[in-house]
N, C-alpha and C. Protein backbone atom coordinates (compact mmCIF):
# COMPACT_ATOMS: atom_id res chain seq x y z
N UNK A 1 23.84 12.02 -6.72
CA UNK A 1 23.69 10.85 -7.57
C UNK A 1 23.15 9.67 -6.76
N UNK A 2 23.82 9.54 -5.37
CA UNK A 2 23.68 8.26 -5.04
C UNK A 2 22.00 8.52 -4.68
N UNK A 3 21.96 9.66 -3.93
CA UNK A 3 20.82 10.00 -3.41
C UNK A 3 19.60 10.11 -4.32
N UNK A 4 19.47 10.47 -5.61
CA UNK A 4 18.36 10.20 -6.45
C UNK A 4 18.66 8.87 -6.57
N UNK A 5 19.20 8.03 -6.91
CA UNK A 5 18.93 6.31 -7.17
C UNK A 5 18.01 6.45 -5.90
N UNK A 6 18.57 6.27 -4.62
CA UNK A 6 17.91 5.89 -3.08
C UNK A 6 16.60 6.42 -3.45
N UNK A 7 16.14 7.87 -3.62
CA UNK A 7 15.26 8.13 -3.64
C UNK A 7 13.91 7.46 -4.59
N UNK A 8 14.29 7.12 -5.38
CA UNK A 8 13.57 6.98 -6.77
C UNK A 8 13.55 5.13 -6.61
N UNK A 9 14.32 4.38 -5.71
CA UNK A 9 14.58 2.61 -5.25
C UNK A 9 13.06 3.21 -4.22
N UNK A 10 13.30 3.62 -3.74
CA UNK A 10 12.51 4.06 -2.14
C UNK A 10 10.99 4.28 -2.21
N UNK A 11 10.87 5.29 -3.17
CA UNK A 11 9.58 6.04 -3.69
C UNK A 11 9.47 4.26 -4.41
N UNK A 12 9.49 3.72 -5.36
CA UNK A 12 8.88 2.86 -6.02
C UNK A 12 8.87 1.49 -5.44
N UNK A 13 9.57 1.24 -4.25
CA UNK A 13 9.34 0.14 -3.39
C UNK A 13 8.11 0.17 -2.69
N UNK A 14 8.15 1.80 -2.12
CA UNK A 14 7.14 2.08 -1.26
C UNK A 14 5.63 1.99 -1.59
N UNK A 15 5.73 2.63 -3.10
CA UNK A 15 4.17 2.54 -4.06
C UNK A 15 4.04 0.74 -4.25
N UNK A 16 4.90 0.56 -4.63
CA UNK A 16 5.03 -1.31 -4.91
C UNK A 16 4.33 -2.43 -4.09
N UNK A 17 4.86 -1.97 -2.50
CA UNK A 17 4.40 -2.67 -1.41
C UNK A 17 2.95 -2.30 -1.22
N UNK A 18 2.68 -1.11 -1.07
CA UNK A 18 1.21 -0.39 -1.03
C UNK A 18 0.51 -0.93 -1.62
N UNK A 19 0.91 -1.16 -3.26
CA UNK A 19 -0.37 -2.02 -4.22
C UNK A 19 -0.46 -2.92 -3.73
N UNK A 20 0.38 -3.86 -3.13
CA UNK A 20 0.61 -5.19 -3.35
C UNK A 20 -0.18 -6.09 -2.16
N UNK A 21 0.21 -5.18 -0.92
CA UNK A 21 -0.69 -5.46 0.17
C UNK A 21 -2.24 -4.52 -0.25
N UNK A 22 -2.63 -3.67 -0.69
CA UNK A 22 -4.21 -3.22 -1.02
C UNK A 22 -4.29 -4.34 -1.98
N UNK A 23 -4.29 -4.97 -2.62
CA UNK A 23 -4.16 -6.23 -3.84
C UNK A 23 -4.55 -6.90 -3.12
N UNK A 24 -3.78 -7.96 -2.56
CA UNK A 24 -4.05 -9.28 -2.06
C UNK A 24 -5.05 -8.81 -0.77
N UNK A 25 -5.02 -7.77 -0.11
CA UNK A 25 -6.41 -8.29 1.03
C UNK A 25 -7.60 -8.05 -0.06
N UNK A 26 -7.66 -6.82 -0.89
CA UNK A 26 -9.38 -7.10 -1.90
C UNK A 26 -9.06 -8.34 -2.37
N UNK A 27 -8.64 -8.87 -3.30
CA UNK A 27 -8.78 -10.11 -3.81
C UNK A 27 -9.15 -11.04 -2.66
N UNK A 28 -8.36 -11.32 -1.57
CA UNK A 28 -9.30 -12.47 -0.31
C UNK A 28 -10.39 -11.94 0.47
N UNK A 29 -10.50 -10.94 0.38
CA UNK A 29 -12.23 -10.15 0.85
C UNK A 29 -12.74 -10.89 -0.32
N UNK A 30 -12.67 -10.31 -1.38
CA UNK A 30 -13.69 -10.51 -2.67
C UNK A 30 -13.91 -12.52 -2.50
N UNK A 31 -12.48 -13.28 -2.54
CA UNK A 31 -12.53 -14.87 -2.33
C UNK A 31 -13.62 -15.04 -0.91
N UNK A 32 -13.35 -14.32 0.11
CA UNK A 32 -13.97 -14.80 1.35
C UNK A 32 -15.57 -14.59 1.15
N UNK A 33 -16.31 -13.27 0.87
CA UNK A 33 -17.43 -12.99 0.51
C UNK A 33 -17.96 -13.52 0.00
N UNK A 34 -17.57 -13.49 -0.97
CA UNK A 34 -18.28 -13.40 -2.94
C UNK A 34 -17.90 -15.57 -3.19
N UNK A 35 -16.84 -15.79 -3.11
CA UNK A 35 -16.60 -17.38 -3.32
C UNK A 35 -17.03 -18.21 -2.09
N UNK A 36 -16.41 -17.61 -0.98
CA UNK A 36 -16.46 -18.72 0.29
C UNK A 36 -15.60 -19.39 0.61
N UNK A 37 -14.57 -19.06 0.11
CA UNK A 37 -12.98 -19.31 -0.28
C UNK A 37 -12.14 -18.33 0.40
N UNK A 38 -10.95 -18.62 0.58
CA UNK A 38 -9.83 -17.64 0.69
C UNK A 38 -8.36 -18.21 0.32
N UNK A 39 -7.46 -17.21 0.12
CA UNK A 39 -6.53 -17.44 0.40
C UNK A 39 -5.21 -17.59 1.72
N UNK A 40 -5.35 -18.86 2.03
CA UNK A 40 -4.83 -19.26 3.21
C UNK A 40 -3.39 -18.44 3.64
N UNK A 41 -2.46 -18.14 2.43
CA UNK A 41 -0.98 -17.55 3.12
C UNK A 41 -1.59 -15.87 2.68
N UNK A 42 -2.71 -15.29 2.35
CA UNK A 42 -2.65 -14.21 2.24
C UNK A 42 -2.39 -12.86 3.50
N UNK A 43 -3.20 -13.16 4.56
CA UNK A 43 -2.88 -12.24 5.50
C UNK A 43 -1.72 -13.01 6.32
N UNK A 44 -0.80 -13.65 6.35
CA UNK A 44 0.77 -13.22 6.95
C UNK A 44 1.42 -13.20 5.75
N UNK A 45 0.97 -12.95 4.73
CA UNK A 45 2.18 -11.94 3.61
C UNK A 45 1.69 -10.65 3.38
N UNK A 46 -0.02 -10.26 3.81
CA UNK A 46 -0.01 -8.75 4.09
C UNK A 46 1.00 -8.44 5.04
N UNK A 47 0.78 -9.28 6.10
CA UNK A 47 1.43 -8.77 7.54
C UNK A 47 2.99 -8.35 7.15
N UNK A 48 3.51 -9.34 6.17
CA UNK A 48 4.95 -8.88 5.65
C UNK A 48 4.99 -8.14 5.44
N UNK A 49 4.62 -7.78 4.31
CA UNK A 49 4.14 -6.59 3.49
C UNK A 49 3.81 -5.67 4.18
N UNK A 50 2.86 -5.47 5.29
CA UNK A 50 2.85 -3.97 5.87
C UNK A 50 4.52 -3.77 6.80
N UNK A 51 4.96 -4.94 7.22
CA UNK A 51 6.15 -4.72 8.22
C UNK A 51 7.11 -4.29 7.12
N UNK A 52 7.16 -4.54 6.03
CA UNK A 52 8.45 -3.77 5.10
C UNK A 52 7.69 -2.82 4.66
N UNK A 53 6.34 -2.15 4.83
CA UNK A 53 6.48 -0.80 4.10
C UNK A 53 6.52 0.12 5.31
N UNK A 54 6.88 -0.05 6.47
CA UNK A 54 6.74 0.32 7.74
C UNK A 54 8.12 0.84 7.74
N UNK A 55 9.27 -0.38 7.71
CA UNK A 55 10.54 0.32 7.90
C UNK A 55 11.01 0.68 6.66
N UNK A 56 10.38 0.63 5.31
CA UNK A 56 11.12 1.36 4.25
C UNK A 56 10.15 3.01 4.51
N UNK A 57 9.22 3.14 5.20
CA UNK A 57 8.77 4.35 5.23
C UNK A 57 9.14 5.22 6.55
N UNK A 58 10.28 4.27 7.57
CA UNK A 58 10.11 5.44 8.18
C UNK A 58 11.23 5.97 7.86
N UNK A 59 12.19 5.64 7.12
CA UNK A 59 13.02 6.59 6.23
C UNK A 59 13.00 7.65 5.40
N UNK A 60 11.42 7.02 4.83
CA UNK A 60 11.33 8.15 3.82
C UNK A 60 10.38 9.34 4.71
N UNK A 61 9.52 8.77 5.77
CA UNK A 61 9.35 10.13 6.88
C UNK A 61 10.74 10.94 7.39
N UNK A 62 11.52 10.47 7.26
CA UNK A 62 12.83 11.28 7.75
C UNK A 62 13.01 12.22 6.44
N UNK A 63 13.20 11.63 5.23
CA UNK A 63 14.06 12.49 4.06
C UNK A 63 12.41 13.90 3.72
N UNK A 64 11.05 13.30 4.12
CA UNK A 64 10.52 14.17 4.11
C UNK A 64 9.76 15.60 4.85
N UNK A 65 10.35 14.65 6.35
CA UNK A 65 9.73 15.50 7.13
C UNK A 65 8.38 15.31 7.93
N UNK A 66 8.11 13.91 7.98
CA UNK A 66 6.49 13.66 8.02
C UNK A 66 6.51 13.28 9.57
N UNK A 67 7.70 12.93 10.38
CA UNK A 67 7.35 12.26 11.44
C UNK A 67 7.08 13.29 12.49
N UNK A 68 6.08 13.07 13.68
CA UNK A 68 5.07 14.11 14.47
C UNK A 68 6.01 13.97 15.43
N UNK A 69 6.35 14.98 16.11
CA UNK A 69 6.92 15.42 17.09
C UNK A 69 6.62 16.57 17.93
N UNK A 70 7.45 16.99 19.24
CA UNK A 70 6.89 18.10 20.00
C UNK A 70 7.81 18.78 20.21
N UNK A 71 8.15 19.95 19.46
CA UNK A 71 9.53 20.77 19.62
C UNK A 71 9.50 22.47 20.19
N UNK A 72 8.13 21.98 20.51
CA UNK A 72 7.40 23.66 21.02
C UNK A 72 8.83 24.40 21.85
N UNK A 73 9.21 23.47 22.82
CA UNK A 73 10.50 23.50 23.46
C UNK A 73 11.62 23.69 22.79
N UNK A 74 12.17 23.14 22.11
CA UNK A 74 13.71 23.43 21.27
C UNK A 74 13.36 25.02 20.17
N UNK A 75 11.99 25.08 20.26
CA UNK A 75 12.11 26.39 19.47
C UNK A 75 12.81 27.26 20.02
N UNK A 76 12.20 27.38 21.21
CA UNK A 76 12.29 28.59 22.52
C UNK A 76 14.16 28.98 22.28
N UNK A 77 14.73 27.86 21.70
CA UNK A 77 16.17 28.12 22.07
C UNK A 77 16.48 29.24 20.64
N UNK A 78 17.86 29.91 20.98
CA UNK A 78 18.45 30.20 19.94
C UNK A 78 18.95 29.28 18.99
N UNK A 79 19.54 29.09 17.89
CA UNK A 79 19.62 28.70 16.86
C UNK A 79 21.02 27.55 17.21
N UNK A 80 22.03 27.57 17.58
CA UNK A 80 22.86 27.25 18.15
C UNK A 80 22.90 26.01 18.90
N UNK A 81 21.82 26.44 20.38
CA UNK A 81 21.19 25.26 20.83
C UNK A 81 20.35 24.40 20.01
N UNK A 82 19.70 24.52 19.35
CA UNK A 82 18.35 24.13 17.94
C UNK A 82 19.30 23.02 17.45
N UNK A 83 20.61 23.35 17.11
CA UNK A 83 21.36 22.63 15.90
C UNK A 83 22.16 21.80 16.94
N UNK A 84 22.55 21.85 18.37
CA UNK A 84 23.09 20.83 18.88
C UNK A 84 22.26 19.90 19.90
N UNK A 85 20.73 19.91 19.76
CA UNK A 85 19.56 19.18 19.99
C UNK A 85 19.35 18.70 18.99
N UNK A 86 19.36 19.19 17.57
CA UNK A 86 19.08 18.22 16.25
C UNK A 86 20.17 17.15 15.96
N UNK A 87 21.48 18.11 16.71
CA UNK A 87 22.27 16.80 16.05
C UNK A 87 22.11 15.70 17.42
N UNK A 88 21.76 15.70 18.21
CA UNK A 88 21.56 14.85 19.39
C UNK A 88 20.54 13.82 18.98
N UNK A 89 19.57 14.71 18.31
CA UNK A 89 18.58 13.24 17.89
C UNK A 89 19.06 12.65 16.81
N UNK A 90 19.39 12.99 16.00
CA UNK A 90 20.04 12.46 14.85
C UNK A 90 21.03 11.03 15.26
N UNK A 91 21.72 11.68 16.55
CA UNK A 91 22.82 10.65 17.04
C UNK A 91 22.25 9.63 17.64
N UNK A 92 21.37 9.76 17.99
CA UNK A 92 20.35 8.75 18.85
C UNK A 92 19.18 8.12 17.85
N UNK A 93 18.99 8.91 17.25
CA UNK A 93 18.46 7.73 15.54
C UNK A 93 19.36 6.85 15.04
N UNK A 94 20.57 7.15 14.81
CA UNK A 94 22.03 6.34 14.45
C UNK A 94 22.31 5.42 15.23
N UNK A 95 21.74 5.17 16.28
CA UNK A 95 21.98 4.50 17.36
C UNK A 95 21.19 3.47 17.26
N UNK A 96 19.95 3.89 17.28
CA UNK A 96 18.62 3.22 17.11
C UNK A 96 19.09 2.50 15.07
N UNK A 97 19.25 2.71 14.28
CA UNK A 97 19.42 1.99 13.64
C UNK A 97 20.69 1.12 13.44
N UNK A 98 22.04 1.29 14.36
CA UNK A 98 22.66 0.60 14.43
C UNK A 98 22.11 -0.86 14.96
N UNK A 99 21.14 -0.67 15.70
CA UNK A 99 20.65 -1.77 16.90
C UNK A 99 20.03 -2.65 15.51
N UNK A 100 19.07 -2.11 15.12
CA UNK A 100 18.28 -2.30 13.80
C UNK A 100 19.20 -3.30 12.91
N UNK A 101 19.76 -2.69 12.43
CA UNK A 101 21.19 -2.97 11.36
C UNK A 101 21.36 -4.51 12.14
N UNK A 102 22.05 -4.17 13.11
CA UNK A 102 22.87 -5.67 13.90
C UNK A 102 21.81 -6.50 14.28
N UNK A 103 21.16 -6.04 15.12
CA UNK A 103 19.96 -7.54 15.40
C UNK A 103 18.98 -8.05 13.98
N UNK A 104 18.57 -7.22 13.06
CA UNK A 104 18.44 -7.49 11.97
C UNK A 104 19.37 -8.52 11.42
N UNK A 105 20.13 -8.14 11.04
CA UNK A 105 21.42 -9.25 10.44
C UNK A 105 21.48 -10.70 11.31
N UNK A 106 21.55 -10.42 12.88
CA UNK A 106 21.49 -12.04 13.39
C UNK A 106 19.93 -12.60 13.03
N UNK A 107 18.96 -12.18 13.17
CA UNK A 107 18.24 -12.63 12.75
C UNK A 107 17.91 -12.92 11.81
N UNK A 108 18.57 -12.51 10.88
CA UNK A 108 18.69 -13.00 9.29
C UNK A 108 19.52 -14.29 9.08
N UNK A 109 20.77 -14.23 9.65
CA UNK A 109 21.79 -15.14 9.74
C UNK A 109 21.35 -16.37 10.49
N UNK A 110 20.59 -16.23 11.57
CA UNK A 110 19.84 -17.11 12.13
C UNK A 110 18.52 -17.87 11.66
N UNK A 111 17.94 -17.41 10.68
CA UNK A 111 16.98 -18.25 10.50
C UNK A 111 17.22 -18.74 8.92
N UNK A 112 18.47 -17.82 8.13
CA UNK A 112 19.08 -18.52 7.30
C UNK A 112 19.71 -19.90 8.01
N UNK A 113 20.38 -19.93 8.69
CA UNK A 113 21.17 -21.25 8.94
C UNK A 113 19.79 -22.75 9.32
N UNK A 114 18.74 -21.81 10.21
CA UNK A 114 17.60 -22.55 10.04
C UNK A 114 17.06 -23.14 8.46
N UNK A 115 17.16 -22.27 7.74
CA UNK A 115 16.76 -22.53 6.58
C UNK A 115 15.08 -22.66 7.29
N UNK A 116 14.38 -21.93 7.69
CA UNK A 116 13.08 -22.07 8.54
C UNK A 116 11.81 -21.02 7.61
N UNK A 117 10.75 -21.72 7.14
CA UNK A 117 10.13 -21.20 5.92
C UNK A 117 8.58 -20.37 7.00
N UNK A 118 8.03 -19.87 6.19
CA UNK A 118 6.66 -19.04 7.27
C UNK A 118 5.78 -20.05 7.56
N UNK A 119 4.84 -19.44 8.18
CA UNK A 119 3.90 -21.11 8.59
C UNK A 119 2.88 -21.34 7.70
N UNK A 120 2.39 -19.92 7.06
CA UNK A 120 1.55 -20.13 5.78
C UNK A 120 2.15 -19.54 4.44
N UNK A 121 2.93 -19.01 5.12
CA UNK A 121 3.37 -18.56 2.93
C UNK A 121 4.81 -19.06 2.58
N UNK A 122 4.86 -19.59 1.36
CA UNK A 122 6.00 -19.97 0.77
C UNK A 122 6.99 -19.07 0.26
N UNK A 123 7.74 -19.10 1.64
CA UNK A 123 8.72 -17.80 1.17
C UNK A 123 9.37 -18.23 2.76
N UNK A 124 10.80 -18.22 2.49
CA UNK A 124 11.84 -18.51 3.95
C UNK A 124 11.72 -16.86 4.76
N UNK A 125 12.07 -17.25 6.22
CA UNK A 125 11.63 -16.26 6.91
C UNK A 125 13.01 -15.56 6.69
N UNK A 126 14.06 -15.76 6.18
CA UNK A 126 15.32 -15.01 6.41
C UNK A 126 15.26 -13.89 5.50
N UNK A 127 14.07 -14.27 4.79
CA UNK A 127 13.71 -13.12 3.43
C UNK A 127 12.80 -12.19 4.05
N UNK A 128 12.22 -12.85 5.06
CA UNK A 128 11.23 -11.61 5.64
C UNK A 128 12.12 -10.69 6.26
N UNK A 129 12.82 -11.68 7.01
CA UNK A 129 13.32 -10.65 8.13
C UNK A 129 14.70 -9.55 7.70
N UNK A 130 15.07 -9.87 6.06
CA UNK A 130 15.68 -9.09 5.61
C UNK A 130 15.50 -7.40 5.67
N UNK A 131 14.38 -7.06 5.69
CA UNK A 131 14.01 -5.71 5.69
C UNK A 131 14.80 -5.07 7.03
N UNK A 132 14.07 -6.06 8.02
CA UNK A 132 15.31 -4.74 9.56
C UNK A 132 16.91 -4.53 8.58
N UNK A 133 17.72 -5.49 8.78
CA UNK A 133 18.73 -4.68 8.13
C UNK A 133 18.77 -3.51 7.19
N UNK A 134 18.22 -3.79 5.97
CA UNK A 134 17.93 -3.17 5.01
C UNK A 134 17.06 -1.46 5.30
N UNK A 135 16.22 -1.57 5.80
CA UNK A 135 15.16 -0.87 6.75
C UNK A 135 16.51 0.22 7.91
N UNK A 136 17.00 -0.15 8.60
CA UNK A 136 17.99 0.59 9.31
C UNK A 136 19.22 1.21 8.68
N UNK A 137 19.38 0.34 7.52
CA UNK A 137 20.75 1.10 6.72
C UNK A 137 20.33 2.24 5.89
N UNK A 138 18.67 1.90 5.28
CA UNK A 138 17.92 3.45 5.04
C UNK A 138 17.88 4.43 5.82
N UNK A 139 17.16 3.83 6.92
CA UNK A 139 17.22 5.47 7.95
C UNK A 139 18.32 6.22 8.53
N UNK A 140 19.89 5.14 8.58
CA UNK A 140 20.89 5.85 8.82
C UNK A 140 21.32 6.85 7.47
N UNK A 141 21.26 5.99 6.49
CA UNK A 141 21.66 7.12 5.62
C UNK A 141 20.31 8.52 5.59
N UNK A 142 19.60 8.35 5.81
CA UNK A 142 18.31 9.73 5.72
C UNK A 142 19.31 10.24 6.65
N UNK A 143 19.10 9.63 8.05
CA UNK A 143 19.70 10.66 9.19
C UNK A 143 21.09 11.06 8.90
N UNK A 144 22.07 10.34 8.46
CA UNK A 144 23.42 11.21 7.52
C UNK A 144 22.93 12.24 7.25
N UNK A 145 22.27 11.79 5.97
CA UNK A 145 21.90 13.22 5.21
C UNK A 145 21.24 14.68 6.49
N UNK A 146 20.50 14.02 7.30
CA UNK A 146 19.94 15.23 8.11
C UNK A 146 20.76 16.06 8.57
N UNK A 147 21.82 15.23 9.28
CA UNK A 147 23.02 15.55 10.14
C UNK A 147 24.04 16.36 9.53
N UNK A 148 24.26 16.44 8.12
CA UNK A 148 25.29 16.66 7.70
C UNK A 148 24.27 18.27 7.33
N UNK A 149 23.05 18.07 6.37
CA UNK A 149 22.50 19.06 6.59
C UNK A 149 22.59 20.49 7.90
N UNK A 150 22.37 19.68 9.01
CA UNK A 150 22.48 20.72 10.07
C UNK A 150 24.03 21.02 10.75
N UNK A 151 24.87 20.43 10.19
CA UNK A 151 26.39 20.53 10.43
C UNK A 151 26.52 21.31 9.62
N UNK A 152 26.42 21.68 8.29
CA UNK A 152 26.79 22.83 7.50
C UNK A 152 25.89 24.10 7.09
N UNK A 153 24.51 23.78 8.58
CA UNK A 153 24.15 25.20 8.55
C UNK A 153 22.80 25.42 7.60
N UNK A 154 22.40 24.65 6.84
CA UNK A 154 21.10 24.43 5.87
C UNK A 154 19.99 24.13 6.78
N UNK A 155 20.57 23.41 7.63
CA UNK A 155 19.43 23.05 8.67
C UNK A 155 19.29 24.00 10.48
N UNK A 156 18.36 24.18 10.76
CA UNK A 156 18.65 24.64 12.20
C UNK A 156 18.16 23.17 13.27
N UNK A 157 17.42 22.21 12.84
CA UNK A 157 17.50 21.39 13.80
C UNK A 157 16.40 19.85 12.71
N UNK A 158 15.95 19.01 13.58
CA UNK A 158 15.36 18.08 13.03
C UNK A 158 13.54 18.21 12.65
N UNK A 159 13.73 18.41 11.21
CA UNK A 159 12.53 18.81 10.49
C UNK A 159 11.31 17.97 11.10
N UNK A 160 10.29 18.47 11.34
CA UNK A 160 9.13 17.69 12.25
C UNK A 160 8.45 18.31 11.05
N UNK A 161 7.09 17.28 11.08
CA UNK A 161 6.00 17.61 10.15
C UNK A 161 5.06 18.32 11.85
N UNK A 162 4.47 19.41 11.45
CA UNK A 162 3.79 20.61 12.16
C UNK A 162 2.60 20.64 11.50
N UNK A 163 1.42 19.83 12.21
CA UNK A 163 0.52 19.66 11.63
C UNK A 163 -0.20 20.71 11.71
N UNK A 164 -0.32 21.19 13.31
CA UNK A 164 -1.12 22.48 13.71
C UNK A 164 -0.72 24.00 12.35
N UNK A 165 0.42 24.06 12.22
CA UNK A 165 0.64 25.52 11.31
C UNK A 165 0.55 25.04 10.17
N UNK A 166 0.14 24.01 9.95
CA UNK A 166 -0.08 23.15 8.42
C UNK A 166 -1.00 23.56 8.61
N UNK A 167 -2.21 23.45 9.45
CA UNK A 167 -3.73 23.66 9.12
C UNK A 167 -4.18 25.17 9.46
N UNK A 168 -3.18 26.15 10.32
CA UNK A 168 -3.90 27.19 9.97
C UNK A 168 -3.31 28.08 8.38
N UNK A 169 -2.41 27.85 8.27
CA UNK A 169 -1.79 28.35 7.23
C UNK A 169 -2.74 27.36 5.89
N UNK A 170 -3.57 26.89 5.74
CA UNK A 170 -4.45 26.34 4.86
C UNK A 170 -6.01 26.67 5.27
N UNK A 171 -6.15 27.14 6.76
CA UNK A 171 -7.26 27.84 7.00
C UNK A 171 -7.13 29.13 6.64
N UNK A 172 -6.00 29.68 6.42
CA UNK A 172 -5.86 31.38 6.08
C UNK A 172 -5.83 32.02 4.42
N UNK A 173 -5.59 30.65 3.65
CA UNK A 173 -5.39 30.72 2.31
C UNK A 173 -6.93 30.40 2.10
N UNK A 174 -7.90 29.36 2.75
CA UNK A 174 -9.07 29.09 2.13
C UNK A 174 -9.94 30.16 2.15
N UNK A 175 -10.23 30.64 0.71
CA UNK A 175 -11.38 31.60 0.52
C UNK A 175 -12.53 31.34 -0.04
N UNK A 176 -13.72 32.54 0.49
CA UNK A 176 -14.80 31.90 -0.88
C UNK A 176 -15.19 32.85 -1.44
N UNK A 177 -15.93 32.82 -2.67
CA UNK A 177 -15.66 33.51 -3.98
C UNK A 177 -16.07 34.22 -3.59
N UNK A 178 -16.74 35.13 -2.72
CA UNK A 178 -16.84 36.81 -2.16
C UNK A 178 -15.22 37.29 -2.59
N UNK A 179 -14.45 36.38 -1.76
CA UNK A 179 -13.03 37.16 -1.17
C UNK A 179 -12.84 36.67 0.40
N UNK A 180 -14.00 36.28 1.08
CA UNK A 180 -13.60 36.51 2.08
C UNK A 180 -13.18 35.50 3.05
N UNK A 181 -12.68 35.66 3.94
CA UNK A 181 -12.05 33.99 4.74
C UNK A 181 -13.28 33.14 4.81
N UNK A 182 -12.96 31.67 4.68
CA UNK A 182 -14.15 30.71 5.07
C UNK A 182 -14.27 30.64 6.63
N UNK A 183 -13.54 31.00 7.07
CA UNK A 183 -13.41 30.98 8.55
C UNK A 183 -14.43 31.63 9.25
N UNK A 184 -15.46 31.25 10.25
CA UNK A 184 -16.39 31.54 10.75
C UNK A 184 -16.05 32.88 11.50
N UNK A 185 -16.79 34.28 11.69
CA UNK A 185 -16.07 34.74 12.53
C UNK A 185 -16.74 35.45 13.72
N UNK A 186 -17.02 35.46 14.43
CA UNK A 186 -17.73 35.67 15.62
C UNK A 186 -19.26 35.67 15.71
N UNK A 187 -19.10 36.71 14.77
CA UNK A 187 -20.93 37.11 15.02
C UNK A 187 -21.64 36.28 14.38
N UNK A 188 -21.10 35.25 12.89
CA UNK A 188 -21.23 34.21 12.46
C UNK A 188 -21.46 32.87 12.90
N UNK A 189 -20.42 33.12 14.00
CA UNK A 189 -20.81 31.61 14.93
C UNK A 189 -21.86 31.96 16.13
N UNK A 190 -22.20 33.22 16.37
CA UNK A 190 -23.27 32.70 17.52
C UNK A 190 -24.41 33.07 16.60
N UNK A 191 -25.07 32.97 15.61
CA UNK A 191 -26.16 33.54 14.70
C UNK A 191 -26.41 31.99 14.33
């Protein structure tokens, strides 16, 4: 339950921010070009805007699997070792967003008490800097979820997006309407 709300807050923040920063830079391209004009607070509220879809996405690279890593090594192990190297990173992501979490918050608390606004856009910085907190309490809960995953055995270690067997396993499926692989194959490539 809780986890489809998160998911479905997450997914539509993430599309949200995306429009919003592709939005406002065409519109001040189009003002800068085309008018001769711009909008003055527009690029440091992209810049916002990309820094919160940054840490609301690297959560959702966790719940999906997208972040690149090198585990050529932890394969090699049996299954056993696999799951007490996954939970090691996991613990050390938890870590890393505790830091997140807490210096987030003073810096929130701190430029609230400033009451201290951006230098071009009308909007207080304690609102910007809301996302680290917010941003770290996401990725701890993803990494919960990972952790608990590989504590009860669903998981053997921390899901990496594998780009390389992504692309041959999509070079091995691509055919052409003969039947036969698109894949060049010897006598093909020196001809």
């Amino acid at each position: 339950m809780i986890s489809t709300v998160v998911n479905r807050l997450e997914e539509g923040i993430i599309a949200l921010l995306l429009a919003a920063m592709t939005t406002l830079t065409f519109i001040n391209v189009v003002m800068r070009y085309i008018f001769n004009s711009g909008l003055t607070w527009a690029l440091e509220t992209t810049e916002f805007i990309f820094a919160w879809l940054i840490l609301f996405g690297m959560s959702y690279g966790v719940k999906i699997g997208s972040h690149i890593g090198v585990d050529a090594l932890v394969r090699l192990f049996p299954n056993k070792v696999q799951r007490a190297i996954g939970l090691l990173v996991v613990c050390s992501g938890l870590l890393y967003s505790y830091w997140l979490i807490r210096g987030g918050w003073e810096l929130v608390t701190f430029n609230h008490m400033l009451e201290m606004e951006a230098e071009d856009s009308p909007v207080m910085l304690w609102f910007v800097y809301l996302i680290m907190p917010v941003g770290g309490a996401l990725l701890a809960f993803r990494l919960a979820q990972v952790g608990w995953r590989i504590i009860t055995g669903q998981q053997t270690g921390f899901n990496l997006a594998d780009e390389a067997r992504e692309a041959i396993d999509q070079l091995a499926h691509t055919n052409t309407p003969d039947g036969e692989n698109a894949a060049p194959t010897n006598k093909q490539q020196t001809s």
